[in-house]
Protein backbone atom coordinates (compact mmCIF):
# COMPACT_ATOMS: atom_id res chain seq x y z
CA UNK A 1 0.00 0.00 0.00
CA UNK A 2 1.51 3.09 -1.09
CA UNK A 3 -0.18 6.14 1.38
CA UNK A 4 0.96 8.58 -1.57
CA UNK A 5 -2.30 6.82 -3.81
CA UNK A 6 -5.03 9.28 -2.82
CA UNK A 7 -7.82 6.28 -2.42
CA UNK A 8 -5.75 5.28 0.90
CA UNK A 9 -6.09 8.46 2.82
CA UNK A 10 -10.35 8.72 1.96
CA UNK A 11 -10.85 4.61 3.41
CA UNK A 12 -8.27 5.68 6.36
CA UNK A 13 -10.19 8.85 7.53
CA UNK A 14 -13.50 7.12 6.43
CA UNK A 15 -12.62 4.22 8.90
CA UNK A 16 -11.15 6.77 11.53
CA UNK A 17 -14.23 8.60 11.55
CA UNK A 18 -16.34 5.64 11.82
CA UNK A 19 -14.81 4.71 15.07
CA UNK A 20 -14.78 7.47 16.66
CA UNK A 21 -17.13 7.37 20.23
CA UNK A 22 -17.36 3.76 19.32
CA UNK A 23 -16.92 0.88 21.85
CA UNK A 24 -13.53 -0.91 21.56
CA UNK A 25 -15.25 -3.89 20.22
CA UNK A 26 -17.17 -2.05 17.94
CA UNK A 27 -13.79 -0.30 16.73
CA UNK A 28 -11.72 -3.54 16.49
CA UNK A 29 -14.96 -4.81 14.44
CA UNK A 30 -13.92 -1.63 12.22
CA UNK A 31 -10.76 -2.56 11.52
CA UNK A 32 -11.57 -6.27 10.26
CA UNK A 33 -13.91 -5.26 7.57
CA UNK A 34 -10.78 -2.52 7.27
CA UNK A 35 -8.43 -5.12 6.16
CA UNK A 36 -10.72 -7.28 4.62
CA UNK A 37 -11.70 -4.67 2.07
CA UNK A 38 -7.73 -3.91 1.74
CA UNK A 39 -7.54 -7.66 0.89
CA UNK A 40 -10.43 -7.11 -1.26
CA UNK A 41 -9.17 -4.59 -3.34
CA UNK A 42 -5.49 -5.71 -3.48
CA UNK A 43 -6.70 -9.42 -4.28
CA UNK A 44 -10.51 -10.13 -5.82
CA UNK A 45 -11.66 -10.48 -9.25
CA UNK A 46 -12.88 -7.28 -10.04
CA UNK A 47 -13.64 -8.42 -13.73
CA UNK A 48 -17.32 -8.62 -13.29
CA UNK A 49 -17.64 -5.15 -11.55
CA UNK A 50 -14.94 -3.48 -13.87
CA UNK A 51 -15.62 -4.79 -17.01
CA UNK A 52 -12.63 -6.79 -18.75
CA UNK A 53 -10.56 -4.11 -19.97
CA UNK A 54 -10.26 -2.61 -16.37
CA UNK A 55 -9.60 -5.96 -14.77
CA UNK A 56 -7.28 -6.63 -16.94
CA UNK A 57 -5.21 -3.17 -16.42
CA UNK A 58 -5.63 -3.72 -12.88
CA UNK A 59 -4.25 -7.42 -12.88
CA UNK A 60 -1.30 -6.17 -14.64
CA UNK A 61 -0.72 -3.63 -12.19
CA UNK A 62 -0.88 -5.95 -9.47
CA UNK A 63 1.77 -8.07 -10.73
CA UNK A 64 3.81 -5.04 -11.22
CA UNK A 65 3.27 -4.02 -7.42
CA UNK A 66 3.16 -5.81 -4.35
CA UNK A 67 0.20 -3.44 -2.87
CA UNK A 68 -1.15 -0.47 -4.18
CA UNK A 69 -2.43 -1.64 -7.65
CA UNK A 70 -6.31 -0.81 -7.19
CA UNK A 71 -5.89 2.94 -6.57
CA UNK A 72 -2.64 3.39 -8.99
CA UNK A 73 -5.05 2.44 -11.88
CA UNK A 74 -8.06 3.22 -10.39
CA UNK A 75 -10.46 5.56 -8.24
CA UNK A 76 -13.58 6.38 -5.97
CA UNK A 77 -16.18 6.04 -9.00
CA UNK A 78 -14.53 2.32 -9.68
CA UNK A 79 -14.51 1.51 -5.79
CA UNK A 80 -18.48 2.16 -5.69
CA UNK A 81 -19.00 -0.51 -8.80
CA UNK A 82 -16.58 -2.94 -6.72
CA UNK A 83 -18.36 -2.50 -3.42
CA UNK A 84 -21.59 -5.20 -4.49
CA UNK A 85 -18.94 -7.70 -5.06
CA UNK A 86 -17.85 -6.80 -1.61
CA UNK A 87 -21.22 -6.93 0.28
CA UNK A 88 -21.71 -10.45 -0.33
CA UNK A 89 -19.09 -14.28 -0.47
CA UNK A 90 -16.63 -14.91 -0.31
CA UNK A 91 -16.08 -11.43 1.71
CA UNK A 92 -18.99 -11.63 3.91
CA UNK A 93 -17.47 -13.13 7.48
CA UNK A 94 -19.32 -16.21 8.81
CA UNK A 95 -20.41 -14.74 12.48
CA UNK A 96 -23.73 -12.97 12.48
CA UNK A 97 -22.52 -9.62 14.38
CA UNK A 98 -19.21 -9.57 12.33
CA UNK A 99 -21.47 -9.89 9.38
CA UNK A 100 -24.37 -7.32 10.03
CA UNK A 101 -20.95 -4.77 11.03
CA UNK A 102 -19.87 -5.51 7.56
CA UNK A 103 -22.27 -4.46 5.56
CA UNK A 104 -23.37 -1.45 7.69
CA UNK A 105 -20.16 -0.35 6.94
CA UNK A 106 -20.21 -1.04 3.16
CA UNK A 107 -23.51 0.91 3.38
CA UNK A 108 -22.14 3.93 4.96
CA UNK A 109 -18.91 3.84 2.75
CA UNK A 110 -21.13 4.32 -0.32
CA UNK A 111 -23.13 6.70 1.20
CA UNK A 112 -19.69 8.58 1.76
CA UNK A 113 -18.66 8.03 -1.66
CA UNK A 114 -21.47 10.55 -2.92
CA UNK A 115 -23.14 10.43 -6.22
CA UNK A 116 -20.77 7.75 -7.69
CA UNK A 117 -21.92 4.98 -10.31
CA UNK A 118 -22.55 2.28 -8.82
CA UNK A 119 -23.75 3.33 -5.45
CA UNK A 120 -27.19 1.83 -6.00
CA UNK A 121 -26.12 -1.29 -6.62
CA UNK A 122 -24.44 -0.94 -3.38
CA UNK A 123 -27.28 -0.55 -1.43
CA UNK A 124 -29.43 -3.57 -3.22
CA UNK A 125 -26.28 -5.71 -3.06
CA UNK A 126 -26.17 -4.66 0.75
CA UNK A 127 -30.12 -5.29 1.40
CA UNK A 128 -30.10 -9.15 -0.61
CA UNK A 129 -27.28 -10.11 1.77
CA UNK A 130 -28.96 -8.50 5.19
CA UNK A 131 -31.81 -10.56 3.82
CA UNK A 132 -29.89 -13.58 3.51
CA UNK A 133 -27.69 -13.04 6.73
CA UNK A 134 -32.10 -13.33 8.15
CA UNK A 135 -32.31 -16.86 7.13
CA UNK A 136 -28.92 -18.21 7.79
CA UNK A 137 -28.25 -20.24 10.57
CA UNK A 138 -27.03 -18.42 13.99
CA UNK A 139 -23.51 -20.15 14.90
CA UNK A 140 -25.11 -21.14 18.16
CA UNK A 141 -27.80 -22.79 16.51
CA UNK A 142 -26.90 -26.19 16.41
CA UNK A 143 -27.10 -27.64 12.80
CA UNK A 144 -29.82 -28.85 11.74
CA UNK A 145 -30.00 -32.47 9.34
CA UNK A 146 -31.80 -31.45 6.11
CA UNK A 147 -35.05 -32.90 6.31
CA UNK A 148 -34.60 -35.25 3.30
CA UNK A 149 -32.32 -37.56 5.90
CA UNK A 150 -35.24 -37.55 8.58
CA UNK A 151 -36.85 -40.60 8.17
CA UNK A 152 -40.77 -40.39 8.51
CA UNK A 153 -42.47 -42.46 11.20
CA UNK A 154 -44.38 -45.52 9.39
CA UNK A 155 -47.47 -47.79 10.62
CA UNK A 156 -44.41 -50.40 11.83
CA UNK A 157 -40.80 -49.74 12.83
């Protein structure tokens, strides 16, 4: 990550201001969905929110630099059309309160982001997966068999 790329400094004071009057859980919450989208944006395939001749500018500037690539090639309009891809797997954590953290914060980032491109997709990419984070499973929920295993109770055992 090069701090000189101008992207960098908007997601660090975005993040900074986020936490501020926050709980230290809530804060440390921040900070993974912080590095995730870092990993996100130094590692995903973008190809599908970019279109291929972006990805493919990108991908070459990634093997060119160790960190840095998204914001050397790109900027805040192409970060709102990436954020959808963001919202939902593989990025989404697994724990329920990690996960509902995540996408408020994808939410408010795009809000931040102003009038960009793709920040409607943002938010609909943002309410499917609140809707689907509804039906999953809590992680203290034991799991359940799938009822096709269950057998059904007959006239004789």
């Amino acid at each position: 990550m090069d701090a000189d790329e101008p992207g960098w400094p908007m997601i660090d004071d975005f993040f900074r201001d986020l936490a501020v009057g926050r709980s230290a859980a809530t804060a440390r919450r921040y900070l993974r969905v912080r590095a995730r989208l870092y990993a996100f944006l130094e590692t995903a395939d973008l190809s599908g929110a970019l279109g291929a001749d972006a990805a493919t500018v990108l991908q070459a500037e990634r093997q060119r630099h160790d960190s840095g690539a998204f914001w050397a090639v790109l900027g805040v309009g192409e970060l709102a059309r990436c954020l959808p891809a963001f919202a939902g797997d593989p990025w989404l954590p697994d724990g329920l309160a990690e996960a509902r953290v995540h996408l408020s914060v994808v939410s408010r980032l795009a809000a931040r982001l102003g009038d960009s491109p793709g920040r409607h997709d943002v938010h609909a990419a943002v309410d499917l997966s609140r809707e689907l984070l509804d039906v999953r499973p809590s992680a203290t929920e034991p799991p359940r068999m799938p009822d096709r295993f269950l057998r059904r109770p007959g006239p004789s055992w």
